[in-house]
PDB file of N, CA and C in Angstrom:
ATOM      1  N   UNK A   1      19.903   2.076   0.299  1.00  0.00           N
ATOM      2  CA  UNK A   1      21.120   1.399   0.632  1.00  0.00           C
ATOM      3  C   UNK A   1      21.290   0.217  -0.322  1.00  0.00           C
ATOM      4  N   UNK A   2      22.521   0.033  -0.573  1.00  0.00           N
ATOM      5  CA  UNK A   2      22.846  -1.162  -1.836  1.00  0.00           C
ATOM      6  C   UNK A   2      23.927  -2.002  -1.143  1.00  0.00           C
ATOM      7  N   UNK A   3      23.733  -2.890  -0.965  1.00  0.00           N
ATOM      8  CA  UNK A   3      24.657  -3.898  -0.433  1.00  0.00           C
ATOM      9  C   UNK A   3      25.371  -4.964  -1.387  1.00  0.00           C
ATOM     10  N   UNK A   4      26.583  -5.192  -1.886  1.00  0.00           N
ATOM     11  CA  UNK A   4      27.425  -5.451  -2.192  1.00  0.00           C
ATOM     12  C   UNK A   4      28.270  -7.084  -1.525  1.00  0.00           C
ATOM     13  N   UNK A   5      27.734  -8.283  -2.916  1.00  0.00           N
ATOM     14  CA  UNK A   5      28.911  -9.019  -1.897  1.00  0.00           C
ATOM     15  C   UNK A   5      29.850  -9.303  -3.397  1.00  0.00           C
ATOM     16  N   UNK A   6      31.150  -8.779  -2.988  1.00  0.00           N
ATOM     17  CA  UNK A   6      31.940  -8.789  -4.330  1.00  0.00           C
ATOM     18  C   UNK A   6      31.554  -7.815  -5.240  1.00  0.00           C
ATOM     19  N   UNK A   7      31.610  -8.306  -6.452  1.00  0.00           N
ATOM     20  CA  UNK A   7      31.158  -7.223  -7.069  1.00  0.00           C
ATOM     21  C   UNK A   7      29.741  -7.409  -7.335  1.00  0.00           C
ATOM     22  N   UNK A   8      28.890  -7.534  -6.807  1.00  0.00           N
ATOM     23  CA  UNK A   8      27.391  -7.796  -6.971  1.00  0.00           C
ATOM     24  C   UNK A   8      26.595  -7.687  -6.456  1.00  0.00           C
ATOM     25  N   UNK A   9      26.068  -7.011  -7.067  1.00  0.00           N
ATOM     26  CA  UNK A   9      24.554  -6.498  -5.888  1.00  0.00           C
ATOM     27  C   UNK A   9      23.492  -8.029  -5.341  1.00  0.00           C
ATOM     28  N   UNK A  10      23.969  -7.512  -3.905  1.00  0.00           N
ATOM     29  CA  UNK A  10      22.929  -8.290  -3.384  1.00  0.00           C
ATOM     30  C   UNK A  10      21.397  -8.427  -2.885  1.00  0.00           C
ATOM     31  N   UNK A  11      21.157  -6.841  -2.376  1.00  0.00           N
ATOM     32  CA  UNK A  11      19.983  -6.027  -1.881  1.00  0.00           C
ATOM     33  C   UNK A  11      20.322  -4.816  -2.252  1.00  0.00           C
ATOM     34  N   UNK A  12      19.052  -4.360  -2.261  1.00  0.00           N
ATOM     35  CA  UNK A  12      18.625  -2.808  -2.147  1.00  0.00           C
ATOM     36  C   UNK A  12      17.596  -2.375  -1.495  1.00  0.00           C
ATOM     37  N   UNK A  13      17.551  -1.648  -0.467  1.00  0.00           N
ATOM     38  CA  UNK A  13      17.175  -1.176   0.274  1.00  0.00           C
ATOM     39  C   UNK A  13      16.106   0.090  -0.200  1.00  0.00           C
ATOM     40  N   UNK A  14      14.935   0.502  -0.082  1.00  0.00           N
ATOM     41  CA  UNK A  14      14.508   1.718  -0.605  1.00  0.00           C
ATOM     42  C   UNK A  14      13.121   1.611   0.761  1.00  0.00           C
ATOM     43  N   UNK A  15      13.342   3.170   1.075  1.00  0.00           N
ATOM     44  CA  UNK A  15      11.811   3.108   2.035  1.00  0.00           C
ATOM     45  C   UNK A  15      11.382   1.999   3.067  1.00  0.00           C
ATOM     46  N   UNK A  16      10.616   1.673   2.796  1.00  0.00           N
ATOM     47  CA  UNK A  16      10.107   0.108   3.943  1.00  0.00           C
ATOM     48  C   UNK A  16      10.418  -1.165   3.166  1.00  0.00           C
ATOM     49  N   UNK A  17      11.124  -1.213   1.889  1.00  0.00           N
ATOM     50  CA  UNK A  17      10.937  -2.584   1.359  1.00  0.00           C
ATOM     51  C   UNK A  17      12.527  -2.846   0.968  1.00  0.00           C
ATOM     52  N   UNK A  18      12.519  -4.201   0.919  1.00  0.00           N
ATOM     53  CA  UNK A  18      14.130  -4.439   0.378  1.00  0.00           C
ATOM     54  C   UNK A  18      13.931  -5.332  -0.468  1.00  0.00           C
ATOM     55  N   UNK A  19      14.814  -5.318  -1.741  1.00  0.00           N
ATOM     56  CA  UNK A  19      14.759  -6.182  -2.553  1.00  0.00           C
ATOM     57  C   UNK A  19      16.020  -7.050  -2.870  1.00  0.00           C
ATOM     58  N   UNK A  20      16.169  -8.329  -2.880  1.00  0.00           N
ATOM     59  CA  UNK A  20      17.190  -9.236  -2.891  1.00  0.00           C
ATOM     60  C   UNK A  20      17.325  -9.485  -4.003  1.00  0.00           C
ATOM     61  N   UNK A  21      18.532  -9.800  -4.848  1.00  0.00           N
ATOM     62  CA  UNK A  21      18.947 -10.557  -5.797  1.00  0.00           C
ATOM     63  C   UNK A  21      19.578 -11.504  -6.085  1.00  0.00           C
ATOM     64  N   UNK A  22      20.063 -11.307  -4.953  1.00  0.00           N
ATOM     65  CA  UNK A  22      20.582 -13.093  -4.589  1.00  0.00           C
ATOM     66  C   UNK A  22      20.839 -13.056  -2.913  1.00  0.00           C
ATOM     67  N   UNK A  23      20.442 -14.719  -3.042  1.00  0.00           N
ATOM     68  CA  UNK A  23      20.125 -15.167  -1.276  1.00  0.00           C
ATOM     69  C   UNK A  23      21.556 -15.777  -0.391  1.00  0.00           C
ATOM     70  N   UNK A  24      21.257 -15.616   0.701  1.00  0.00           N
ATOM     71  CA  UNK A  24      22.382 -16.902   1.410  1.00  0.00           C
ATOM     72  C   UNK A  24      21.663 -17.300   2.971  1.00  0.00           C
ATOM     73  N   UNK A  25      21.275 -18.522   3.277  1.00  0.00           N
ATOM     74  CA  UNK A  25      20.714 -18.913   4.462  1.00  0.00           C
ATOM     75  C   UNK A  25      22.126 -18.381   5.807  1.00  0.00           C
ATOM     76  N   UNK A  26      22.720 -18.448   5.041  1.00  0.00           N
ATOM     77  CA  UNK A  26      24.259 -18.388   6.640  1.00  0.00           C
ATOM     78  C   UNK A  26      25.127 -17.021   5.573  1.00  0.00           C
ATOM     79  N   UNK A  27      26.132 -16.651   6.751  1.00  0.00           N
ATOM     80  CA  UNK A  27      27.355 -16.098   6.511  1.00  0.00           C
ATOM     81  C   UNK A  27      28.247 -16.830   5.209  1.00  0.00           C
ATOM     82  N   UNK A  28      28.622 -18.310   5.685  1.00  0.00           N
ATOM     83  CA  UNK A  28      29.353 -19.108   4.451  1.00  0.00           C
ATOM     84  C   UNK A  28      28.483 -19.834   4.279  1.00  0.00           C
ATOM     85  N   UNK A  29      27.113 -19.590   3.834  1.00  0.00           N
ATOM     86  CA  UNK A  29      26.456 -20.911   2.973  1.00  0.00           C
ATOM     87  C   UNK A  29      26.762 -20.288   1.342  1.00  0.00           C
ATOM     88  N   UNK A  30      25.778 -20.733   0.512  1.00  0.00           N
ATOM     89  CA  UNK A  30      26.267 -20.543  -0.557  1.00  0.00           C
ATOM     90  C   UNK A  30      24.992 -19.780  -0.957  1.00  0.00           C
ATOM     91  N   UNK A  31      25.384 -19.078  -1.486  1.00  0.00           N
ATOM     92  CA  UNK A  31      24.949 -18.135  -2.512  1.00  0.00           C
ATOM     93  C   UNK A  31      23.984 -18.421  -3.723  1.00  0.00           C
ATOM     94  N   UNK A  32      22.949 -18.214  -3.699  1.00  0.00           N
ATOM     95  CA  UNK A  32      21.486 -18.347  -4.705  1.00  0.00           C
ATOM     96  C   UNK A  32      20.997 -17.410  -5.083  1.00  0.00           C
ATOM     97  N   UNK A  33      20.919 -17.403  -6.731  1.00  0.00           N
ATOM     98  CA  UNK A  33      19.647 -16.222  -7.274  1.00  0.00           C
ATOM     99  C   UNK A  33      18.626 -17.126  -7.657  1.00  0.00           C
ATOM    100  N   UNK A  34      17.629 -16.190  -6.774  1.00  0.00           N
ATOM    101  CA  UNK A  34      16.307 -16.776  -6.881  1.00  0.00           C
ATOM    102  C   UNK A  34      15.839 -15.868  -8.703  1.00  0.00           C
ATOM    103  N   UNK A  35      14.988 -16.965  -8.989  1.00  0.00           N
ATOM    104  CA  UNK A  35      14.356 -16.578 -10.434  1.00  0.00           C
ATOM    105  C   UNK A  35      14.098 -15.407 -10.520  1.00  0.00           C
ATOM    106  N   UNK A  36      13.243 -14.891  -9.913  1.00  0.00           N
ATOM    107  CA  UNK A  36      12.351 -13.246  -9.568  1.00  0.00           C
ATOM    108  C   UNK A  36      13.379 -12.615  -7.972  1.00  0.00           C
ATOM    109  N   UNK A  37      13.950 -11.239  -8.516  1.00  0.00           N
ATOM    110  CA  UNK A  37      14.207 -10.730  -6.793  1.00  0.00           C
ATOM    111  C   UNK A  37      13.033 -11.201  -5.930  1.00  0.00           C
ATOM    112  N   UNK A  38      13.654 -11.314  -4.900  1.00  0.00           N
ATOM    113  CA  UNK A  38      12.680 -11.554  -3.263  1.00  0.00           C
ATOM    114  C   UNK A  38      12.749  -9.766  -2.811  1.00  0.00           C
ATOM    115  N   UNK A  39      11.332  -9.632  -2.675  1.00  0.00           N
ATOM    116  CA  UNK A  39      10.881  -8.350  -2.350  1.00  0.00           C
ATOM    117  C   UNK A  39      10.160  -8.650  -0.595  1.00  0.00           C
ATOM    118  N   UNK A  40      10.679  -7.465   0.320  1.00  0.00           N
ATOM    119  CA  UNK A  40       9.592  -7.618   1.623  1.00  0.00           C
ATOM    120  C   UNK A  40       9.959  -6.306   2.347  1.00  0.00           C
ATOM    121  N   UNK A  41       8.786  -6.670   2.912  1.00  0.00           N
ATOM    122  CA  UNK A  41       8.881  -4.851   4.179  1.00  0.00           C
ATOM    123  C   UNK A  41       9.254  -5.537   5.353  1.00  0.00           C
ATOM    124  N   UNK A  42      10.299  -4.391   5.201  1.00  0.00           N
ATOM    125  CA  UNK A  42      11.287  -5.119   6.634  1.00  0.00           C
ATOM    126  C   UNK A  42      10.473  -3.839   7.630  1.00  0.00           C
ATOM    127  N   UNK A  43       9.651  -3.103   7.138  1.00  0.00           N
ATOM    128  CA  UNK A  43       9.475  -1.913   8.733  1.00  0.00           C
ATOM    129  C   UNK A  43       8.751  -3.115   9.510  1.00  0.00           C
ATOM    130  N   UNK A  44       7.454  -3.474   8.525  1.00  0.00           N
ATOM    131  CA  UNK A  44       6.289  -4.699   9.118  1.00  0.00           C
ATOM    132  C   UNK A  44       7.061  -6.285   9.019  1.00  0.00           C
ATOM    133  N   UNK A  45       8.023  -6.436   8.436  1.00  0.00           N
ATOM    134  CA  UNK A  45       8.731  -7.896   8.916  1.00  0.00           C
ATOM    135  C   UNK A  45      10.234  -7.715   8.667  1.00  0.00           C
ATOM    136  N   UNK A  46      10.830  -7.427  10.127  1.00  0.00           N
ATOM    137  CA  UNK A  46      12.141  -7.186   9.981  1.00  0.00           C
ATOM    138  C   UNK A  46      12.941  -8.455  10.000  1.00  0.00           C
ATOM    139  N   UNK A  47      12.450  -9.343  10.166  1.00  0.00           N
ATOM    140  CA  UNK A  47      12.918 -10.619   9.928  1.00  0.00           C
ATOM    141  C   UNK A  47      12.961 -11.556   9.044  1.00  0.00           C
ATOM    142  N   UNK A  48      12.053 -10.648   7.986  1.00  0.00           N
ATOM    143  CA  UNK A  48      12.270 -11.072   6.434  1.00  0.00           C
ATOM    144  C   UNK A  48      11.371 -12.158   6.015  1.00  0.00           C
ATOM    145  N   UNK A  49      10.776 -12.536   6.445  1.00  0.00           N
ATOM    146  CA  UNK A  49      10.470 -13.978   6.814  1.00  0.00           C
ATOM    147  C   UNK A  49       8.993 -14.677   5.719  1.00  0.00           C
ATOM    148  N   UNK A  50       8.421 -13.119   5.358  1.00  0.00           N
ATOM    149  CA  UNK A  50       7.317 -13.290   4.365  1.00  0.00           C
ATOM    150  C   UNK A  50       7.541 -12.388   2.753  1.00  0.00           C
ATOM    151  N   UNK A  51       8.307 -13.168   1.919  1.00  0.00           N
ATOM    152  CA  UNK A  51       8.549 -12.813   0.557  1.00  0.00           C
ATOM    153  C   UNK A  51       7.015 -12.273  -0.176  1.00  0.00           C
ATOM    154  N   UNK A  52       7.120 -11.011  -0.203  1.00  0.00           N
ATOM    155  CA  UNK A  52       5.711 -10.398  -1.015  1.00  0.00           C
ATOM    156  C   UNK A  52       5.580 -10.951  -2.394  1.00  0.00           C
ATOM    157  N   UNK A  53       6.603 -10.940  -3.040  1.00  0.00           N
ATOM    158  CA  UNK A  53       6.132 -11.577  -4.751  1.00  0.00           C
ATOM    159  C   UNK A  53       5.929 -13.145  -4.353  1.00  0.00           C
ATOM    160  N   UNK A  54       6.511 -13.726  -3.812  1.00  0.00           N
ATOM    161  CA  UNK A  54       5.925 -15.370  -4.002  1.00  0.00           C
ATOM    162  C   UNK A  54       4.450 -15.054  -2.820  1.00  0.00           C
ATOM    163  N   UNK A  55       4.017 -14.585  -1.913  1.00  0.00           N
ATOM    164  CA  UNK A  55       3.151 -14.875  -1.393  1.00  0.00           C
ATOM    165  C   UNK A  55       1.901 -13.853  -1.734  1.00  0.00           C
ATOM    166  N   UNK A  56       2.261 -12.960  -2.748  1.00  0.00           N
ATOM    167  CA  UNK A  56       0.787 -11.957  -2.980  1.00  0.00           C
ATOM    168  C   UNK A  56       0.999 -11.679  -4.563  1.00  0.00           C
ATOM    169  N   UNK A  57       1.789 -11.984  -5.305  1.00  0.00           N
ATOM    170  CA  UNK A  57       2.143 -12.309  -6.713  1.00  0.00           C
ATOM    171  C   UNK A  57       2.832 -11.144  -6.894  1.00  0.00           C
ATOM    172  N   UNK A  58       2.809 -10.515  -8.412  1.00  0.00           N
ATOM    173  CA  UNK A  58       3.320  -9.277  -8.617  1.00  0.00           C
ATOM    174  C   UNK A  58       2.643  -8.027  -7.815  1.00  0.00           C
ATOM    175  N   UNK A  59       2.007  -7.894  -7.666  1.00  0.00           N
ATOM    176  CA  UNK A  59       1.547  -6.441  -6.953  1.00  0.00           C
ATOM    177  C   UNK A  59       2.375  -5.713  -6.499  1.00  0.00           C
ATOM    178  N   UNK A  60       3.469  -6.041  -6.149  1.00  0.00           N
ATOM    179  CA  UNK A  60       5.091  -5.041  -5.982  1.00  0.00           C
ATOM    180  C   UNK A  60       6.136  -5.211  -6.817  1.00  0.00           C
ATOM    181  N   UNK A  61       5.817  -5.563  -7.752  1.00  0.00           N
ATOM    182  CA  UNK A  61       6.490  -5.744  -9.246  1.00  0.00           C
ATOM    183  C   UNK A  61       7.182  -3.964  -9.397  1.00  0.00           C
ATOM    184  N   UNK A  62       6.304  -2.907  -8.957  1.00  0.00           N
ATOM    185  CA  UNK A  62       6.426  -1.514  -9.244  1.00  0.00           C
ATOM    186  C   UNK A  62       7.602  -1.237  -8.451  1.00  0.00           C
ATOM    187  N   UNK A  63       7.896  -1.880  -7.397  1.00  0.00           N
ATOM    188  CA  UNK A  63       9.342  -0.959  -6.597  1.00  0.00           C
ATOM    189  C   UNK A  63      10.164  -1.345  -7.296  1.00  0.00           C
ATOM    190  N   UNK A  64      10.691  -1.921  -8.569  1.00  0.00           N
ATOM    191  CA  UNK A  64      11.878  -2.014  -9.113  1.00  0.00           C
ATOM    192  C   UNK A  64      12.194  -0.854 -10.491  1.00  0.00           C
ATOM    193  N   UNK A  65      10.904  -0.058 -10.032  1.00  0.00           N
ATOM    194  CA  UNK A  65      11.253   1.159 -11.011  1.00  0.00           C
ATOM    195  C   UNK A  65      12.165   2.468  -9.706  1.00  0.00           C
ATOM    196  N   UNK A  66      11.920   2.324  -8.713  1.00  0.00           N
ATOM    197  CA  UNK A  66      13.107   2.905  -8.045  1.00  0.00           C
ATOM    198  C   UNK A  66      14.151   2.227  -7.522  1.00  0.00           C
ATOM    199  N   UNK A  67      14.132   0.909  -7.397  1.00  0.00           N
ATOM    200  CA  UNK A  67      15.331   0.219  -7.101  1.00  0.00           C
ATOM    201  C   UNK A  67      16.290   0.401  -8.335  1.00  0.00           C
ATOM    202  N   UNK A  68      15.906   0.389  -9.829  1.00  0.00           N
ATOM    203  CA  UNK A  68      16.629   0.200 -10.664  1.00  0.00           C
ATOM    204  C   UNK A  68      17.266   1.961 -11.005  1.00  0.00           C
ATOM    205  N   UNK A  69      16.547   2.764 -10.622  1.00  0.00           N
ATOM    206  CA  UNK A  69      16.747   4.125 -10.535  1.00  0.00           C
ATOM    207  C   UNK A  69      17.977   4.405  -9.590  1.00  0.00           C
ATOM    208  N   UNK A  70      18.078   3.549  -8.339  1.00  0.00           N
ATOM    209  CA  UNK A  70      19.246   3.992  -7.490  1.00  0.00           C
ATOM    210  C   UNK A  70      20.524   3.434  -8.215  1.00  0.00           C
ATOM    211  N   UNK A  71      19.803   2.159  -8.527  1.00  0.00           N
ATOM    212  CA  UNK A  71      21.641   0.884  -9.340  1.00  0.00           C
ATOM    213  C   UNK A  71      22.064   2.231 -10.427  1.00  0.00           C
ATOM    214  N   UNK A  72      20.928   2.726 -11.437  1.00  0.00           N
ATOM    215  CA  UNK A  72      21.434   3.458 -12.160  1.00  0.00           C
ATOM    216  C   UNK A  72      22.269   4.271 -11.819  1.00  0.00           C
ATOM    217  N   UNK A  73      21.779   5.472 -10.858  1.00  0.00           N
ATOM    218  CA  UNK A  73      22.479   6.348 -10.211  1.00  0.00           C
ATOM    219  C   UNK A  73      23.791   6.433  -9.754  1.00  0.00           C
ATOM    220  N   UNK A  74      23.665   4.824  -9.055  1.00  0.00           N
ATOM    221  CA  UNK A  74      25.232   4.190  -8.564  1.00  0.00           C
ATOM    222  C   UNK A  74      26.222   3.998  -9.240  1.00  0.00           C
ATOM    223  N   UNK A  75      25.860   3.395 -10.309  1.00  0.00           N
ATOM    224  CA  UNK A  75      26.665   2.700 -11.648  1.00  0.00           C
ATOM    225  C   UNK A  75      27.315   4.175 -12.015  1.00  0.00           C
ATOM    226  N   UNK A  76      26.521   5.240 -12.662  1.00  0.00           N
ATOM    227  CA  UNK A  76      26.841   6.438 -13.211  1.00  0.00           C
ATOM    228  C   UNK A  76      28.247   7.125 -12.131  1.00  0.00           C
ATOM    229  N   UNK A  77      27.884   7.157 -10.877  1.00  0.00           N
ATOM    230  CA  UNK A  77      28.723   7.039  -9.996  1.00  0.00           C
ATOM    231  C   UNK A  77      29.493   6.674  -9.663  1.00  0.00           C
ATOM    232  N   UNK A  78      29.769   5.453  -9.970  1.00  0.00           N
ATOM    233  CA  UNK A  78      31.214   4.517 -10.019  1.00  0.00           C
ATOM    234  C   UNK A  78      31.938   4.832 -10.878  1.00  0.00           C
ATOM    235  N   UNK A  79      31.304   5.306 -12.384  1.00  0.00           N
ATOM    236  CA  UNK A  79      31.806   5.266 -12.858  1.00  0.00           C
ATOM    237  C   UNK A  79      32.469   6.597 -12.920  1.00  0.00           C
ATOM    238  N   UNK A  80      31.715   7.330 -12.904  1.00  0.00           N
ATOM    239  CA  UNK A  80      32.183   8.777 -12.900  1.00  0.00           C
ATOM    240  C   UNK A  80      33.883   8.588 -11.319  1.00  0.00           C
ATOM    241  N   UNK A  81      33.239   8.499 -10.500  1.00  0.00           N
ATOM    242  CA  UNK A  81      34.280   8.117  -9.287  1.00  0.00           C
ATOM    243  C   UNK A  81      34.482   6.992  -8.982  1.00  0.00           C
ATOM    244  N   UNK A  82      35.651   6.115 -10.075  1.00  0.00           N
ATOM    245  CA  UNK A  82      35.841   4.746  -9.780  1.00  0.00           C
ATOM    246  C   UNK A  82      36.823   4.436  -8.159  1.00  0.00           C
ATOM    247  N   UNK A  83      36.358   3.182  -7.563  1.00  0.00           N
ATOM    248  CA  UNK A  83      36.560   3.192  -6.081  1.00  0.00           C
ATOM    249  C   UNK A  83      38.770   3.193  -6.423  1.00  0.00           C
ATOM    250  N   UNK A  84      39.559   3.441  -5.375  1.00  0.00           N
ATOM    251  CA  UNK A  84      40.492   3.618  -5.041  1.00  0.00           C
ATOM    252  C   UNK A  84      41.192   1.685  -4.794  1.00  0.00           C
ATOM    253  N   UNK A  85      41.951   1.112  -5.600  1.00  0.00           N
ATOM    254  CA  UNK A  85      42.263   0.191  -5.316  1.00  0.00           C
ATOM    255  C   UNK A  85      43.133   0.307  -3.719  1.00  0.00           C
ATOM    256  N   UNK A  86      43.422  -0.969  -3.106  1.00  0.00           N
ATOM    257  CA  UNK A  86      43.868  -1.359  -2.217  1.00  0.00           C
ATOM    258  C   UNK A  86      45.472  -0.998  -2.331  1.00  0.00           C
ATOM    259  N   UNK A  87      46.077  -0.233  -1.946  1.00  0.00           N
ATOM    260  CA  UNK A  87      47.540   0.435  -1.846  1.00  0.00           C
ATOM    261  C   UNK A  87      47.502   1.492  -2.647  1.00  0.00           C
ATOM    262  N   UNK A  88      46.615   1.981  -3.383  1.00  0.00           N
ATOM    263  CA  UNK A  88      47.080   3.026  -4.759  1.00  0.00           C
ATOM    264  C   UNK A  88      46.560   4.722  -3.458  1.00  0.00           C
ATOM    265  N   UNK A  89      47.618   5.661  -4.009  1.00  0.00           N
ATOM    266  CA  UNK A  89      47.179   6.665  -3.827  1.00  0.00           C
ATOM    267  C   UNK A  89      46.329   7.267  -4.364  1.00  0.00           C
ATOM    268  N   UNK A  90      45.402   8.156  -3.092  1.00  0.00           N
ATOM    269  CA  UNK A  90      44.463   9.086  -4.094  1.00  0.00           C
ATOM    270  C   UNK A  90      44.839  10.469  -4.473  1.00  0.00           C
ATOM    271  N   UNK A  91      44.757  10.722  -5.720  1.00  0.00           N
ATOM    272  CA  UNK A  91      45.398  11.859  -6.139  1.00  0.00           C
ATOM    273  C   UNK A  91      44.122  13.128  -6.686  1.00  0.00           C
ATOM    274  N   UNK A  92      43.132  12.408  -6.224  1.00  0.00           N
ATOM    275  CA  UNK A  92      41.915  13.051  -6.607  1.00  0.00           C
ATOM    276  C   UNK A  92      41.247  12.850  -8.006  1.00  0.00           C
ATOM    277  N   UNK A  93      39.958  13.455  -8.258  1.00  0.00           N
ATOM    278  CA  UNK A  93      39.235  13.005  -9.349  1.00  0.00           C
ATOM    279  C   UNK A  93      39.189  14.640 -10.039  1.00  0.00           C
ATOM    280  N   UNK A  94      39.803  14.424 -11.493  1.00  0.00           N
ATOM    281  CA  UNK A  94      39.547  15.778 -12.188  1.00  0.00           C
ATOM    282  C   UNK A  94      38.261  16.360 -12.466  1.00  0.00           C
TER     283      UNK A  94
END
């Protein structure tokens, strides 16, 4: 799962771990990219609450070879089927 605020990836979702690319403490707080994505297993902390790269170093440095595998996938995807603006008809994709 890839979550989206605007046009920008915010998380990605893969298996038990999610990876952030940019933060927000609230709904309208403001918006932070941390230096390094924030990586954590939400199965064992669904509350997010213990960041694996700042608290066990790189050792999960490796899930961003499938996180970056899905953005790819997506991107190729968008582009291939760009999204439908707001009033435009869809007339389908050739």
């Amino acid at each position: 799962m890839v979550t989206f605020v605007g046009d920008d990836v915010f998380a990605v979702k893969w298996r038990d771990l999610k990876v952030h690319f940019l933060t927000a403490e609230a709904t309208f707080a403001e918006i932070r990219k941390p230096t390094f994505p924030q990586v954590y297993n939400v199965k064992e902390d669904p509350a997010e609450q213990f960041e694996l790269w700042g608290n066990e170093g790189f050792s999960h440095a490796w899930v961003m070879t499938p996180v970056t595998k899905i953005l790819t996938e997506l991107t190729t995807s968008m582009v291939a089927f760009p999204n439908i603006q707001p009033g435009q008809d869809f007339v389908g994709y050739e």
